[in-house]
PDB file of N, CA and C in Angstrom:
ATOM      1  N   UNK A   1      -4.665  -5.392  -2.153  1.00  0.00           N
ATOM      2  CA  UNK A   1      -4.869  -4.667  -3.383  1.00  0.00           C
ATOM      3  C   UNK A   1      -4.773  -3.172  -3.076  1.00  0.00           C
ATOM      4  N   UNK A   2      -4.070  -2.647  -3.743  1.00  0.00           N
ATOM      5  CA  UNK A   2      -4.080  -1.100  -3.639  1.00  0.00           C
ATOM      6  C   UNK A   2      -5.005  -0.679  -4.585  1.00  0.00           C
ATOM      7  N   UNK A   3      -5.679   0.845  -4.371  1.00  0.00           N
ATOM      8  CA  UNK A   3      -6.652   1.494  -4.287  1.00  0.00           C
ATOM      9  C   UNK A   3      -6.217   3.029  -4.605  1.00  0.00           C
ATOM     10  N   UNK A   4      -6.722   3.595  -5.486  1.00  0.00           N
ATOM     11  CA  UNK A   4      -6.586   5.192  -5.876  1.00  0.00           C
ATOM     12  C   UNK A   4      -7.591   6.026  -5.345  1.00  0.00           C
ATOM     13  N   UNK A   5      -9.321   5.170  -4.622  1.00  0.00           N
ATOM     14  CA  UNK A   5      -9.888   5.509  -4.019  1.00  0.00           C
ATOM     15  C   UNK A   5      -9.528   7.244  -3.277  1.00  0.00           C
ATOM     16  N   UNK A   6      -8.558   7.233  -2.140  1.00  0.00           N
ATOM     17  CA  UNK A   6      -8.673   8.016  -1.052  1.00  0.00           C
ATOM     18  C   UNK A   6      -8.256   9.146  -2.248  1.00  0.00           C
ATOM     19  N   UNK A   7      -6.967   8.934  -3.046  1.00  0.00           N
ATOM     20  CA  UNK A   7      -6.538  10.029  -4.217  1.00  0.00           C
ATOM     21  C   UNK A   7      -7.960  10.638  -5.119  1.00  0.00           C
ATOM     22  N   UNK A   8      -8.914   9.923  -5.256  1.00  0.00           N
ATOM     23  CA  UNK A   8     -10.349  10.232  -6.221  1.00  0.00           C
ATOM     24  C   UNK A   8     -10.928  10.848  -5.270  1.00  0.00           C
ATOM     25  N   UNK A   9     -11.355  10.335  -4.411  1.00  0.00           N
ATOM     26  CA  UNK A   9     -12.138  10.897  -3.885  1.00  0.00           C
ATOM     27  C   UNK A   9     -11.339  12.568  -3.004  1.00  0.00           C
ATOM     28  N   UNK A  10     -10.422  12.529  -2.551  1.00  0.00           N
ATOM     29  CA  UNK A  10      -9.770  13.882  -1.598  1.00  0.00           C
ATOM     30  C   UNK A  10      -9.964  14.834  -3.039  1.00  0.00           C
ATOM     31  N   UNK A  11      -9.424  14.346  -4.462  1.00  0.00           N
ATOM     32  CA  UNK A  11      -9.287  15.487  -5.677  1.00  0.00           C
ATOM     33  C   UNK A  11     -10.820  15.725  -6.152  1.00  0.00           C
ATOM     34  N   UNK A  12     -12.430  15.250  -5.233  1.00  0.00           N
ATOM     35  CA  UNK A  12     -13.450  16.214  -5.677  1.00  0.00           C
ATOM     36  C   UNK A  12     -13.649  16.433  -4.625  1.00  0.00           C
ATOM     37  N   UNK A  13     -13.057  16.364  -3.440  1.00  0.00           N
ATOM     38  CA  UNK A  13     -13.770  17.250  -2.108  1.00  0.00           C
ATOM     39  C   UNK A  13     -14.569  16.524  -1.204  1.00  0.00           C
ATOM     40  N   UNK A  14     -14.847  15.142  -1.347  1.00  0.00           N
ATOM     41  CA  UNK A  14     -15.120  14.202  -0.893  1.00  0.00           C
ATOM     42  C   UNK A  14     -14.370  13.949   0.748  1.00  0.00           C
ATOM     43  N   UNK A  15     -15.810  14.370   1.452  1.00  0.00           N
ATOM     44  CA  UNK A  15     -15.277  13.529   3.080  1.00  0.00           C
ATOM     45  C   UNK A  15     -15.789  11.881   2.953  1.00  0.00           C
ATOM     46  N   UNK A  16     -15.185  11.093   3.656  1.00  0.00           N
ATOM     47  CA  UNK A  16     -14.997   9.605   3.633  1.00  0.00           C
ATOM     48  C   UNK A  16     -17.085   8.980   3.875  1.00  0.00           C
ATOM     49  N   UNK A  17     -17.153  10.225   4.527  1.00  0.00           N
ATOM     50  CA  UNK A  17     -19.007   9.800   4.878  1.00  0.00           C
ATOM     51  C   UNK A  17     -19.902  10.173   3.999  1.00  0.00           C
ATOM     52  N   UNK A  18     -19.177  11.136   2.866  1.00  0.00           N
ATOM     53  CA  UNK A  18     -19.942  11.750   1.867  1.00  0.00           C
ATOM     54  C   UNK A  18     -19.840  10.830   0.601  1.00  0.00           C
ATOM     55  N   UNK A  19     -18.746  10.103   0.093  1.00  0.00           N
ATOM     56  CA  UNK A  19     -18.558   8.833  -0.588  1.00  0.00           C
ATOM     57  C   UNK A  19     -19.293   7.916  -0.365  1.00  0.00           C
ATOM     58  N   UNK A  20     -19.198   7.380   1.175  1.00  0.00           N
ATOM     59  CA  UNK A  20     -19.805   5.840   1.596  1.00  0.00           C
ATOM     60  C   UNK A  20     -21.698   6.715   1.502  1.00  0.00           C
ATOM     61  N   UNK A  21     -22.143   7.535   1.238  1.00  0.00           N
ATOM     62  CA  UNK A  21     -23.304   8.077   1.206  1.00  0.00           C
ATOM     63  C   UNK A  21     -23.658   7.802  -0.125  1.00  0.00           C
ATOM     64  N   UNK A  22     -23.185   8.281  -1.089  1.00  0.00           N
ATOM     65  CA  UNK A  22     -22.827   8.413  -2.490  1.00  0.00           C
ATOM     66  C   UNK A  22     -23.403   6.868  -2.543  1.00  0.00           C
ATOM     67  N   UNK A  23     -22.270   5.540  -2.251  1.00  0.00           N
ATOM     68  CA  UNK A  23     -21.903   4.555  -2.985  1.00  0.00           C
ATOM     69  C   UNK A  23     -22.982   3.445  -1.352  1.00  0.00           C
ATOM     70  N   UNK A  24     -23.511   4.406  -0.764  1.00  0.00           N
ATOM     71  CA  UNK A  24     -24.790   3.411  -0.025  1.00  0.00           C
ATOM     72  C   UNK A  24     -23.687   2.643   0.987  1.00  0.00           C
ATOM     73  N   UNK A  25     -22.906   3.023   1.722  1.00  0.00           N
ATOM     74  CA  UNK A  25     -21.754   2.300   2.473  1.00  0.00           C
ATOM     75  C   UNK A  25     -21.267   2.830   3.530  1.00  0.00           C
ATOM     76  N   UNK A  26     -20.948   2.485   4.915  1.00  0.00           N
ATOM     77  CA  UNK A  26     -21.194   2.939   5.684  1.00  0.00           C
ATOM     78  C   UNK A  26     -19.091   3.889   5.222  1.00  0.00           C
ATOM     79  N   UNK A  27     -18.981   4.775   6.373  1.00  0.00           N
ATOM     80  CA  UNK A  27     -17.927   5.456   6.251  1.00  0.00           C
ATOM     81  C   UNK A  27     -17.023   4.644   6.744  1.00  0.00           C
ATOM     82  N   UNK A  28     -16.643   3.583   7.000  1.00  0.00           N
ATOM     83  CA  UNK A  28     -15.469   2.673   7.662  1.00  0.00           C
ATOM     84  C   UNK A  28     -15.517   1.444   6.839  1.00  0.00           C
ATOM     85  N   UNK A  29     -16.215   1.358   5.763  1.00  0.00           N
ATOM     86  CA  UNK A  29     -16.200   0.712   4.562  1.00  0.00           C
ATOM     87  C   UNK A  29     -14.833   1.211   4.043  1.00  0.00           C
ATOM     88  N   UNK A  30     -15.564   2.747   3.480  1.00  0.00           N
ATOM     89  CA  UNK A  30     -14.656   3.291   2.814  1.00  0.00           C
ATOM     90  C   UNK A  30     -12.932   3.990   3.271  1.00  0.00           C
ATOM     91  N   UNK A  31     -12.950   3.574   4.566  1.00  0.00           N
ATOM     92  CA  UNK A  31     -11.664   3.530   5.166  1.00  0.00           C
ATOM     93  C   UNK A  31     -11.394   2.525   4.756  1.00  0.00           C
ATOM     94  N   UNK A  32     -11.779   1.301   5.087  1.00  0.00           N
ATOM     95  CA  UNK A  32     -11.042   0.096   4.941  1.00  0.00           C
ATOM     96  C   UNK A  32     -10.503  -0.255   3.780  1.00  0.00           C
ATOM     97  N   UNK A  33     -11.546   0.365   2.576  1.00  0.00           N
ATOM     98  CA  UNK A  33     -11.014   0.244   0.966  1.00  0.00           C
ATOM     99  C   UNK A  33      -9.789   1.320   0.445  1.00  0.00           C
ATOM    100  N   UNK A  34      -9.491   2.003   1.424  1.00  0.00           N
ATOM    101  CA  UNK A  34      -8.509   3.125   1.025  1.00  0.00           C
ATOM    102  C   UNK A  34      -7.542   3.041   2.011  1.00  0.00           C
ATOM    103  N   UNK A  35      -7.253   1.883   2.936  1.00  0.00           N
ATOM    104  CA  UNK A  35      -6.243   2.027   3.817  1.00  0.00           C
ATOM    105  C   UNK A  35      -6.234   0.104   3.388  1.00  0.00           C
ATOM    106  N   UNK A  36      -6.331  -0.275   2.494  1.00  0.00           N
ATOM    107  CA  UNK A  36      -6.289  -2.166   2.041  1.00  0.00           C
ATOM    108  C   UNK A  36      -6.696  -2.816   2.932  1.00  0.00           C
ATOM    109  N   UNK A  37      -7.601  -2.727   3.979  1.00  0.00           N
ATOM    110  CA  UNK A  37      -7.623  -3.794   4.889  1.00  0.00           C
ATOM    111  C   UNK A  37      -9.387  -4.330   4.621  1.00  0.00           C
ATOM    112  N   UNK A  38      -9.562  -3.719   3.278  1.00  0.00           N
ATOM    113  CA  UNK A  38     -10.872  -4.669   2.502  1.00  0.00           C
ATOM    114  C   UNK A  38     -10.872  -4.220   1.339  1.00  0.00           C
ATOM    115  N   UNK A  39     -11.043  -5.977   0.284  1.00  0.00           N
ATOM    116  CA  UNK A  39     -11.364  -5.332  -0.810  1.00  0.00           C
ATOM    117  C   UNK A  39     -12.701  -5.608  -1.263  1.00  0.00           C
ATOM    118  N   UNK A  40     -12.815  -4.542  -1.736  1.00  0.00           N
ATOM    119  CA  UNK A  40     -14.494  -4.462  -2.396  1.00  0.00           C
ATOM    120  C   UNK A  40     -15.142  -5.391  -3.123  1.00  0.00           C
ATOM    121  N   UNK A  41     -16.568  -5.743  -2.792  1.00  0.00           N
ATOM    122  CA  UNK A  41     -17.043  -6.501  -3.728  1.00  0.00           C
ATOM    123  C   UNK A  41     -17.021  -6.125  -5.121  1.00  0.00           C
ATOM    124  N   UNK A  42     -17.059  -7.212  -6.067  1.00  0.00           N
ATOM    125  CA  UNK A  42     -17.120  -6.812  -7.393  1.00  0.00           C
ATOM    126  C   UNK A  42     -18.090  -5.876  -7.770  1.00  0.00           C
ATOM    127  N   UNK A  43     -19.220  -5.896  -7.201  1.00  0.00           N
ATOM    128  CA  UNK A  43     -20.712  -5.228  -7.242  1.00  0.00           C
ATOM    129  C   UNK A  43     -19.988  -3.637  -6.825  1.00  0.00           C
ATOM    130  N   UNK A  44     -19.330  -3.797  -5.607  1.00  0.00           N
ATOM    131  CA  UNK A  44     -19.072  -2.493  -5.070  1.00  0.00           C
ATOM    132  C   UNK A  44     -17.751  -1.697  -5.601  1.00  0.00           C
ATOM    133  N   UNK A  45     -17.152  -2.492  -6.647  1.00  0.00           N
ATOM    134  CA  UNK A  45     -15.962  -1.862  -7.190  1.00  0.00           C
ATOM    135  C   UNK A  45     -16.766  -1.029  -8.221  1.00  0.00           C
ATOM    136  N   UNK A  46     -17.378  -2.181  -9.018  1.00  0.00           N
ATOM    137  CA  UNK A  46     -18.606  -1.008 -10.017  1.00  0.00           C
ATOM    138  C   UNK A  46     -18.480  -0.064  -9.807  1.00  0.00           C
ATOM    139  N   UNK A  47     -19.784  -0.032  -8.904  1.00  0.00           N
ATOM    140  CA  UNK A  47     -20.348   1.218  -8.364  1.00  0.00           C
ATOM    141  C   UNK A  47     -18.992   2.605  -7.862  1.00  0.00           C
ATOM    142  N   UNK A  48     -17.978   2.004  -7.341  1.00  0.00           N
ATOM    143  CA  UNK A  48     -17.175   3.092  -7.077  1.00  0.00           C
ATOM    144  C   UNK A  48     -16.308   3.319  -8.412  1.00  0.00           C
ATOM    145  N   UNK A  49     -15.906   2.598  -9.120  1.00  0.00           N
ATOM    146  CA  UNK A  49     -15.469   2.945 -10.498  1.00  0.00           C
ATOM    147  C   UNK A  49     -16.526   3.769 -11.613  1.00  0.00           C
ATOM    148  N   UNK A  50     -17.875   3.691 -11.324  1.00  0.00           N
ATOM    149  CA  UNK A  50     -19.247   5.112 -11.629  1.00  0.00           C
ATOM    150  C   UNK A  50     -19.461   5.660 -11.480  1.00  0.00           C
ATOM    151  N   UNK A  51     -18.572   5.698 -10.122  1.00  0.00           N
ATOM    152  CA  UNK A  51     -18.815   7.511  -9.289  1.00  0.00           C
ATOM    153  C   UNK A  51     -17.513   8.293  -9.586  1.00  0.00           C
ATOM    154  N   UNK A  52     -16.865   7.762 -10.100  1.00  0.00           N
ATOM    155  CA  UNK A  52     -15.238   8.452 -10.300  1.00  0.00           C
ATOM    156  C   UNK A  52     -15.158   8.366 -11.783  1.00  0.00           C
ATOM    157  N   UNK A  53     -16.281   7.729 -12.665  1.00  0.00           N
ATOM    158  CA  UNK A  53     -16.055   8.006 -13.994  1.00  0.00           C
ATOM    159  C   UNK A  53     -14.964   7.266 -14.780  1.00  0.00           C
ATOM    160  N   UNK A  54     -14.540   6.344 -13.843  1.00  0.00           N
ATOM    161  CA  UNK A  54     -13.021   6.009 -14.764  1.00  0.00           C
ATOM    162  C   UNK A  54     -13.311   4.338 -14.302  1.00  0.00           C
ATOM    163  N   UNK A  55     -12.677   3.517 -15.040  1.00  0.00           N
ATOM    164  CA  UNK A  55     -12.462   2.305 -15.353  1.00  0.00           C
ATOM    165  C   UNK A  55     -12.186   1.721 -14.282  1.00  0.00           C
ATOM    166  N   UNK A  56     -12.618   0.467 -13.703  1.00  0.00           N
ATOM    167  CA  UNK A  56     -11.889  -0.209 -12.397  1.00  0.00           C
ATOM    168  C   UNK A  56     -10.378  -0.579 -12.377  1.00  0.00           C
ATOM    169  N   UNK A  57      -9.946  -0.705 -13.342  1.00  0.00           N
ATOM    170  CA  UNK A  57      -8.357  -1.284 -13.194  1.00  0.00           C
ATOM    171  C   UNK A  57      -7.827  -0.159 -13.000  1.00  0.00           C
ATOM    172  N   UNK A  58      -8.115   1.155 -13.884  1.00  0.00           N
ATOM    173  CA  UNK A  58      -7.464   2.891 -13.311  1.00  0.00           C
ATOM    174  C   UNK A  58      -7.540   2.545 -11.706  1.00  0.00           C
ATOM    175  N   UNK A  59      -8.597   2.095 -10.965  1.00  0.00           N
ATOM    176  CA  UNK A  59      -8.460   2.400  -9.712  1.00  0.00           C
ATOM    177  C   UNK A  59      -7.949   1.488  -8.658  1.00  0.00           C
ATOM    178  N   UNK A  60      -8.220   0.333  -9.145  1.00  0.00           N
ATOM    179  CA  UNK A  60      -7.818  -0.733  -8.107  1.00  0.00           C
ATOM    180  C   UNK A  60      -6.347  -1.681  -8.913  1.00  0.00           C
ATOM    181  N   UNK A  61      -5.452  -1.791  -8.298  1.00  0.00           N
ATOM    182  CA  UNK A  61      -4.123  -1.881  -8.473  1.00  0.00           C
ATOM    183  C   UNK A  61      -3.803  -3.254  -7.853  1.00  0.00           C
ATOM    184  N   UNK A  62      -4.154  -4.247  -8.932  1.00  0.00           N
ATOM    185  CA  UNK A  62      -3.547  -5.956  -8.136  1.00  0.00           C
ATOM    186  C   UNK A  62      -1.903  -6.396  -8.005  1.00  0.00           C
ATOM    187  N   UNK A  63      -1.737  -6.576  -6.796  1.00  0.00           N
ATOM    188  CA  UNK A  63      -0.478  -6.757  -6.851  1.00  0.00           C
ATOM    189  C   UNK A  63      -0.120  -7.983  -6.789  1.00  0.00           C
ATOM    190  N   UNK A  64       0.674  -8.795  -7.055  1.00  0.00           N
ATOM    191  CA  UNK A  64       0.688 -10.201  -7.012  1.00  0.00           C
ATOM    192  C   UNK A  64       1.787 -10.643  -6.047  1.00  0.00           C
ATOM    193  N   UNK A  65       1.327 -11.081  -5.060  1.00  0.00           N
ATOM    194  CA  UNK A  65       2.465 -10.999  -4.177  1.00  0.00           C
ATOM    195  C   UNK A  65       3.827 -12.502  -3.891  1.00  0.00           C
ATOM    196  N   UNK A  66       3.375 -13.540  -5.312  1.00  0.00           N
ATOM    197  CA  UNK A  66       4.066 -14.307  -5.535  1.00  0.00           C
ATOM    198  C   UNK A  66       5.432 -14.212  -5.680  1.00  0.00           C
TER     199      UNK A  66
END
């Protein structure tokens, strides 16, 4: 699943440890959710779609790889 994450967060000034602080997550969480090699719990998409103010589908991008 692609992720607008690293784009939200770099456009308020956000370092990767200051997010995973924010959203209670360690900083290699939030690598992993901005480089696809994890996707977030539903619980934790929330929460990062509340801190960026905008809708989860604005941010997380399903691709269907059928």
């Amino acid at each position: 699943m692609k992720s607008r994450v690293r784009e939200l967060r770099e456009a308020r000034g956000w370092s990767q440890a200051q997010l995973g602080e924010r959203l209670e997550v360690s900083r290699q969480t939030i690598n992993a959710v901005e480089t696809g090699k994890y996707d977030p719990s539903l619980p934790l998409a929330f929460r990062i779609a509340r801190e960026f103010g905008e809708p989860i589908e604005s941010i997380f991008l399903f691709e269907d790889v059928s």
